[in-house]
Protein backbone atom coordinates (compact mmCIF):
# COMPACT_ATOMS: atom_id res chain seq x y z
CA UNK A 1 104.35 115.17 85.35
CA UNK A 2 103.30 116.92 88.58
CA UNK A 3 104.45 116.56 92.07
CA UNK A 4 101.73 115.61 94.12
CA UNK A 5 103.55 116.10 97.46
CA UNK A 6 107.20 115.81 98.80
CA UNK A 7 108.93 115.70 102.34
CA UNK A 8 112.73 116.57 102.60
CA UNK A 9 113.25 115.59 105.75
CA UNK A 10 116.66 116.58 107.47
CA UNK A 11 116.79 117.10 111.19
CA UNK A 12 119.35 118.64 113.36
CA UNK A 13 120.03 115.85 115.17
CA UNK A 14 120.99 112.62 112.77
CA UNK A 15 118.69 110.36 112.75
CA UNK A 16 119.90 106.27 112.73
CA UNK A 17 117.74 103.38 111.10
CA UNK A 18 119.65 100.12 112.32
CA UNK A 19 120.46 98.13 109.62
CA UNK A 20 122.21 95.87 112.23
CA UNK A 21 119.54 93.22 112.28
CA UNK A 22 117.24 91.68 109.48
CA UNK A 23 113.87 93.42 109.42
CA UNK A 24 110.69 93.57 107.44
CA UNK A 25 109.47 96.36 105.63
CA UNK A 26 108.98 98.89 108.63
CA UNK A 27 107.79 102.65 108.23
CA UNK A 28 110.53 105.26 108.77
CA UNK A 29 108.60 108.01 111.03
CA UNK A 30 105.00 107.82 110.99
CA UNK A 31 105.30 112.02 112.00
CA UNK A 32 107.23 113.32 109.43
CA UNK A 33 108.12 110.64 106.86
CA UNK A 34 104.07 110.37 105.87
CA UNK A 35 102.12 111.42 103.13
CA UNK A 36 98.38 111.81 102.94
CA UNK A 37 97.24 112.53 99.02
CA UNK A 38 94.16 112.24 96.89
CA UNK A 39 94.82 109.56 94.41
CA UNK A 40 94.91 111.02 90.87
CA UNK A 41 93.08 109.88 87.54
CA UNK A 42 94.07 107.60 86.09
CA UNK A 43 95.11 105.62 90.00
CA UNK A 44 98.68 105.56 89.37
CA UNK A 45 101.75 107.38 91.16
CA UNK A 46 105.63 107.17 91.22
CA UNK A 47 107.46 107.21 94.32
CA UNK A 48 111.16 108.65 94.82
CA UNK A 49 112.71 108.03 97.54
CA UNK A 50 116.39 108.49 99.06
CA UNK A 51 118.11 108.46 101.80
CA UNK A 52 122.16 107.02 102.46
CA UNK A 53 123.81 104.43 104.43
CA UNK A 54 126.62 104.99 107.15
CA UNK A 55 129.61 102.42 107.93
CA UNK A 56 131.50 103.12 110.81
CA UNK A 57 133.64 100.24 111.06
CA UNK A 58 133.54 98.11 107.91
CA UNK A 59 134.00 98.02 104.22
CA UNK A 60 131.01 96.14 103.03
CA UNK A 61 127.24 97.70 103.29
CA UNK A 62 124.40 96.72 104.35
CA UNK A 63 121.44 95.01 101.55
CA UNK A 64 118.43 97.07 102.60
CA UNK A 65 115.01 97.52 100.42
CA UNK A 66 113.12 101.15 100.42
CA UNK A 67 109.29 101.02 99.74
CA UNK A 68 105.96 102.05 101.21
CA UNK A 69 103.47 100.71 103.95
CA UNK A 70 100.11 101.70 103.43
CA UNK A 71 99.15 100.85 107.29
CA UNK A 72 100.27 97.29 107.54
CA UNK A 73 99.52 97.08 103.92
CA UNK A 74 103.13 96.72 101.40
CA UNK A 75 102.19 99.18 98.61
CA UNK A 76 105.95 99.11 96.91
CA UNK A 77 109.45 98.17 97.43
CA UNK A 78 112.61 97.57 95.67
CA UNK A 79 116.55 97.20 95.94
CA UNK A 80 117.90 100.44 95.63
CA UNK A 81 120.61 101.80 93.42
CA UNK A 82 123.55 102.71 96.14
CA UNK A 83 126.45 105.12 94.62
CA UNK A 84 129.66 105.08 94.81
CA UNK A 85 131.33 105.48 98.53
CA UNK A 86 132.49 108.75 99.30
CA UNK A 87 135.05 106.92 101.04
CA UNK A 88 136.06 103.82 102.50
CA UNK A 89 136.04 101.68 105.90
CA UNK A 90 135.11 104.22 108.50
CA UNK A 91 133.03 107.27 107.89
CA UNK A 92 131.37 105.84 104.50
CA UNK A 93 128.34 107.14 103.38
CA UNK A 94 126.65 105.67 100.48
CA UNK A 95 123.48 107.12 98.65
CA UNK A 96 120.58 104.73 98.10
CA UNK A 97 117.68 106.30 95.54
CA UNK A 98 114.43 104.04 94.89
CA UNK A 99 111.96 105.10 92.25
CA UNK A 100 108.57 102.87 91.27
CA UNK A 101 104.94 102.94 90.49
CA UNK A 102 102.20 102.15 92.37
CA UNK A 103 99.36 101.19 90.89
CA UNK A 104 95.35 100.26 91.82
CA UNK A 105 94.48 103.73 93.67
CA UNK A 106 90.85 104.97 93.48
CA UNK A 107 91.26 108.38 91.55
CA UNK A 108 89.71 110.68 93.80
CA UNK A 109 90.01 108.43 97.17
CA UNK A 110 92.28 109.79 100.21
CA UNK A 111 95.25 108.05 100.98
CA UNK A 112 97.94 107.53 102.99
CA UNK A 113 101.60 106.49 102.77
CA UNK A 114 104.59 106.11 105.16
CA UNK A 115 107.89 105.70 103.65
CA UNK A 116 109.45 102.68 105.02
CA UNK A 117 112.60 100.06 104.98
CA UNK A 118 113.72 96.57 105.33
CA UNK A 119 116.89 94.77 105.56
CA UNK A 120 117.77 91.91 104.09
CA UNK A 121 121.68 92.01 104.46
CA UNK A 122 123.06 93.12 107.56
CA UNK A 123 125.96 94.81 108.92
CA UNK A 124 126.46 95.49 112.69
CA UNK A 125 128.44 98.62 112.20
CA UNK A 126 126.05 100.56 109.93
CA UNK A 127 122.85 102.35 109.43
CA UNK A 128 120.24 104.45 107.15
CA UNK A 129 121.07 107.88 108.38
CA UNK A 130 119.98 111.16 107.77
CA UNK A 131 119.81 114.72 109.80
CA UNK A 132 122.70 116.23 111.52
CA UNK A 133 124.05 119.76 112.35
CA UNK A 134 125.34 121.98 109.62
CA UNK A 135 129.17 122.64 110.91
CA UNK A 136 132.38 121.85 110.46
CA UNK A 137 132.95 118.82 112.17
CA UNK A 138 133.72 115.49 110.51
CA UNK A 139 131.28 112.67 109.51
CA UNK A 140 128.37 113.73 111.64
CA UNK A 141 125.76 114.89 108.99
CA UNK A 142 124.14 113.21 105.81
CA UNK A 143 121.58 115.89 104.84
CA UNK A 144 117.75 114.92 103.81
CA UNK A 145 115.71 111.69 103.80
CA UNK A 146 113.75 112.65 100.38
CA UNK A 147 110.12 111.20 99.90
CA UNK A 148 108.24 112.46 96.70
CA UNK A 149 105.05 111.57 95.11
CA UNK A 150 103.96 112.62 91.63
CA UNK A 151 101.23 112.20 89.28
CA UNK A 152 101.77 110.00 85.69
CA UNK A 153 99.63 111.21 82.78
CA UNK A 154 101.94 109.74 80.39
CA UNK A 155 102.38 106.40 81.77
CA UNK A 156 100.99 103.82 79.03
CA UNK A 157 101.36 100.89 80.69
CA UNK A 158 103.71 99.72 83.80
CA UNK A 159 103.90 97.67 87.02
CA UNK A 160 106.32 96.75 90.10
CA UNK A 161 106.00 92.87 90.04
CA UNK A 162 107.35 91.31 93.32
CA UNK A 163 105.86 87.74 93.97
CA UNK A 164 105.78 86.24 97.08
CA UNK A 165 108.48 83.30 96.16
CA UNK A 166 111.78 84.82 94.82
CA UNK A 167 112.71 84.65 91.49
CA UNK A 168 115.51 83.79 89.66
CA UNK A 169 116.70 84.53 85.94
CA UNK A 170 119.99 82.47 85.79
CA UNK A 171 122.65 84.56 84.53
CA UNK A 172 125.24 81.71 84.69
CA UNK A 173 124.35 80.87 80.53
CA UNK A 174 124.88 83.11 77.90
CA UNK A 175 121.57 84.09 76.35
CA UNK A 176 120.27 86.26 73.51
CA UNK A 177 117.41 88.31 73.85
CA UNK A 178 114.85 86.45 76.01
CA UNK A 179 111.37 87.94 77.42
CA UNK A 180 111.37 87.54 81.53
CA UNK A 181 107.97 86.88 82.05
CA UNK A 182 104.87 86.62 79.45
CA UNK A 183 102.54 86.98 82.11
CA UNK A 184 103.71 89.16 84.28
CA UNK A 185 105.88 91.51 82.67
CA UNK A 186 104.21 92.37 79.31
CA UNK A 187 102.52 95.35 78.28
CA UNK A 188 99.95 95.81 75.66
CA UNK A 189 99.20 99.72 75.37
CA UNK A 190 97.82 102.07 71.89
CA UNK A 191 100.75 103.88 70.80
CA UNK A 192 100.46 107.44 71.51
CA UNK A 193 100.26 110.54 68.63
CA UNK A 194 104.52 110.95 68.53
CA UNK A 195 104.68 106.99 67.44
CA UNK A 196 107.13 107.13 70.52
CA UNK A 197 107.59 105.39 73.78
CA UNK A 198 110.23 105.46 76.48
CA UNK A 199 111.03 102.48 78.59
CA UNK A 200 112.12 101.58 81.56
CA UNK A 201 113.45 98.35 83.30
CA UNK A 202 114.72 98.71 86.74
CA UNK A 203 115.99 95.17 88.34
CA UNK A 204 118.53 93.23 90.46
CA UNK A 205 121.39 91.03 90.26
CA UNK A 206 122.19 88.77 92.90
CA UNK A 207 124.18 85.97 94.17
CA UNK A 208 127.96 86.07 93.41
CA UNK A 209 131.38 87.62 93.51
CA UNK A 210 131.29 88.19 90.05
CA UNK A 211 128.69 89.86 87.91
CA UNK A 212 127.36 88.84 84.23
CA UNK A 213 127.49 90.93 81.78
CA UNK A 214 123.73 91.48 80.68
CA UNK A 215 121.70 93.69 78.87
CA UNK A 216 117.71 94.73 79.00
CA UNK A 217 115.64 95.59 76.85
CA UNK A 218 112.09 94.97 74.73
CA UNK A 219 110.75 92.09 72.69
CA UNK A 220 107.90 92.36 70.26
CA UNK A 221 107.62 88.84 69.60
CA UNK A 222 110.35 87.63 68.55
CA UNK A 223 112.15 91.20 67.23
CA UNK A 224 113.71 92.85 69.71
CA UNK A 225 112.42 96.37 69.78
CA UNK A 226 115.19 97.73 72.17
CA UNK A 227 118.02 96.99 74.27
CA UNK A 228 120.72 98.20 76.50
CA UNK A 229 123.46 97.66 79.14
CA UNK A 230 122.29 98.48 82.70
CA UNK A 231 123.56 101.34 84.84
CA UNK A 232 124.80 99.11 87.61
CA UNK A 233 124.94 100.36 91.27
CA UNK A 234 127.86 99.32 94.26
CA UNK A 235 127.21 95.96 95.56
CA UNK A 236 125.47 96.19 98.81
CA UNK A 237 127.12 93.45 100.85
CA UNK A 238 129.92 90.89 100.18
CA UNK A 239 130.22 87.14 99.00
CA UNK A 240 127.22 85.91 97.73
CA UNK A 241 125.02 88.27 99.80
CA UNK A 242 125.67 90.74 97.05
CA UNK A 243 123.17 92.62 95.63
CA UNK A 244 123.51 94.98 92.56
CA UNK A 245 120.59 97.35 91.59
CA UNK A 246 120.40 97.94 87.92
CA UNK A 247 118.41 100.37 85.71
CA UNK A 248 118.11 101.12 81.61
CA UNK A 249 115.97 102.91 79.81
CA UNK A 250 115.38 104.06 76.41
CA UNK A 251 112.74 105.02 73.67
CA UNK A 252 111.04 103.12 71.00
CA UNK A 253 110.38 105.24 67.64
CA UNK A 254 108.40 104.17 63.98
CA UNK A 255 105.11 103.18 65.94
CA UNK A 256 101.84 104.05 64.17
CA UNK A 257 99.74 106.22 66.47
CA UNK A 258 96.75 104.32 67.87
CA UNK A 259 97.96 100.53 67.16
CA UNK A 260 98.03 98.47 69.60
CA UNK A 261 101.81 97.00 70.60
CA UNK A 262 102.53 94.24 73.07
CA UNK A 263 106.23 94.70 74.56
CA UNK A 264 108.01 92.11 77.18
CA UNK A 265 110.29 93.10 79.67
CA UNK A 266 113.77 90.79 77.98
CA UNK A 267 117.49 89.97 79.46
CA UNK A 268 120.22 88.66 77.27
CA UNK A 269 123.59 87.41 79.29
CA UNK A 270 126.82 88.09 77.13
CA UNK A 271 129.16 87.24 80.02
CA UNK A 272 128.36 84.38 82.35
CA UNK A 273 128.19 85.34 86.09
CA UNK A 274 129.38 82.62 88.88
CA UNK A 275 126.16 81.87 90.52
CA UNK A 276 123.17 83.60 91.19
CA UNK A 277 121.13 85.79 88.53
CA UNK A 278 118.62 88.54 88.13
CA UNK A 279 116.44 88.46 91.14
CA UNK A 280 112.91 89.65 92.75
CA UNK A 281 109.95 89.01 94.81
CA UNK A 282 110.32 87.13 97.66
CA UNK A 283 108.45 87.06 101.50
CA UNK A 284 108.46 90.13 103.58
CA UNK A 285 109.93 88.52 106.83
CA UNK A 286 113.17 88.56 109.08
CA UNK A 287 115.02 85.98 107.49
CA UNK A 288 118.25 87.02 105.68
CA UNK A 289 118.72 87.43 102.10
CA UNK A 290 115.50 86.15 100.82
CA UNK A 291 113.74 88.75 99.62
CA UNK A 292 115.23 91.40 96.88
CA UNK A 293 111.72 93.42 96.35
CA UNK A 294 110.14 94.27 92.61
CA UNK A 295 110.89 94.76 89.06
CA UNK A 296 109.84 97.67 88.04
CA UNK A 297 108.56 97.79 84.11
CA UNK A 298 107.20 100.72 82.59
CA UNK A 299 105.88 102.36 79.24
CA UNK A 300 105.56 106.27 79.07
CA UNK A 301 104.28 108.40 75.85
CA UNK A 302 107.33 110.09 74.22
């Protein structure tokens, strides 16, 4: 997999992106968080991107969404996965990485992408930071806003589904095995020469104090191909606001080169949560908490 282009950006003087007040998806810096590329073959790209929130009065932290703009145009977004704090109340910094695919590019067609944010959840006393001087005075630096692009030749088969109405797989019910979304989150793909695939299911829980206990993973059918618990990020807000980022991946051996498989994207719940469930889609406004940004689903050659 090759890097098609990358920015590190990290300026002497820190940069602030309020998080204060609810936003829609919004480019970073047209100057130097932009990326102009030709568009590879097969029309498909992943995105990384990271940067870090900054509290400077509170415990809690902000619910914001990274993606891309394409001019006015949404190309990609999602929740991201948020480490642990480095430390708490005051002078908190908290990593937030986004990775996804986007798909539909013209291979050989020029294009254009600005990294870009929205918040969903605020907090007045906060912000996506990066930049600062390189000394040795406290909490006044958090280091590069990272924007990569890179090519896919092994992607089989994947998407970053995110309706326009929210929605919601209830987590309040324990469940076995049960595909998401026949429609919109299967793949059909020809299994590649190793008879092995890796997969990848990157979502969001949302909607409580307390979390379920769920795991992701593949159904063929009815047999369940593959499944696993979710690395689970730090909530990104408090009370029901919360917002947990959640990734798994793993690989799928024994298929015949060249047959065709058809895998869904599956949940089971083996602790109910209190409210609230696995989450995405939603409108790309200014209203609060409505929108939690794609799933991202994806089949690579092994």
């Amino acid at each position: 997999m090759a890097l098609i282009a990358s920015i590190a950006y990290d300026p002497a003087a820190v940069v602030t992106e309020a998080t204060s007040a609810s936003l829609a998806m919004t480019a970073l810096d047209t100057a130097n968080l932009r990326i102009a590329f030709t568009a590879p073959g097969n029309g498909t790209v992943l995105v990384r991107l990271k940067g870090q929130t900054h509290n400077t009065a509170a415990s809690t932290f902000p619910r914001i969404l990274l993606g891309i703009l394409e001019g006015a145009t949404l190309r990609g977004r999602v929740s991201p996965i948020g480490s642990v704090p480095a430390s708490v109340l005051n002078a908190t910094q908290m990593a937030q990485e986004a990775f996804f695919i986007v798909t539909g590019l013209t291979p050989g067609n020029n294009y254009t992408f600005d990294a870009a944010y929205g918040v969903e959840v605020l907090i007045a006393s906060s912000g996506l930071k990066y930049g600062g001087p390189n000394n040795n005075t406290i909490n006044d630096a958090f280091g590069a806003f990272i924007f990569e692009i890179w090519e896919t030749p092994t992607l089989l088969s994947g998407k970053l589904y995110d309706p326009l109405v929210a929605v919601t797989l209830l987590t309040t019910g324990l469940l076995a095995m049960t595909a998401m979304d026949t429609t919109n989150l299967r793949h059909t793909f020809n299994a590649p020469p190793s008879g092995k695939v890796l997969w990848r299911i990157n979502a969001q829980i949302h909607g409580s104090t307390t979390y379920g206990q769920i795991m992701l993973g593949i159904l063929e059918g009815a047999t369940v191909r593959a499944r696993s618990v979710p690395i689970l990020g730090v909530p990104t807000a408090s009370s029901a606001t919360a917002c947990v980022s959640m990734e798994t991946s793993g690989v799928v051996t024994g298929l015949t080169p060249g047959n065709s498989y058809t895998f869904d994207a599956a949940y089971g719940v083996e602790v109910v949560s209190g409210a609230g469930g696995i989450k995405f889609g939603g409108p790309n406004n200014t209203t609060t908490n409505d929108a939690f940004g794609g799933i991202a689903y994806e089949i690579w050659a092994a």
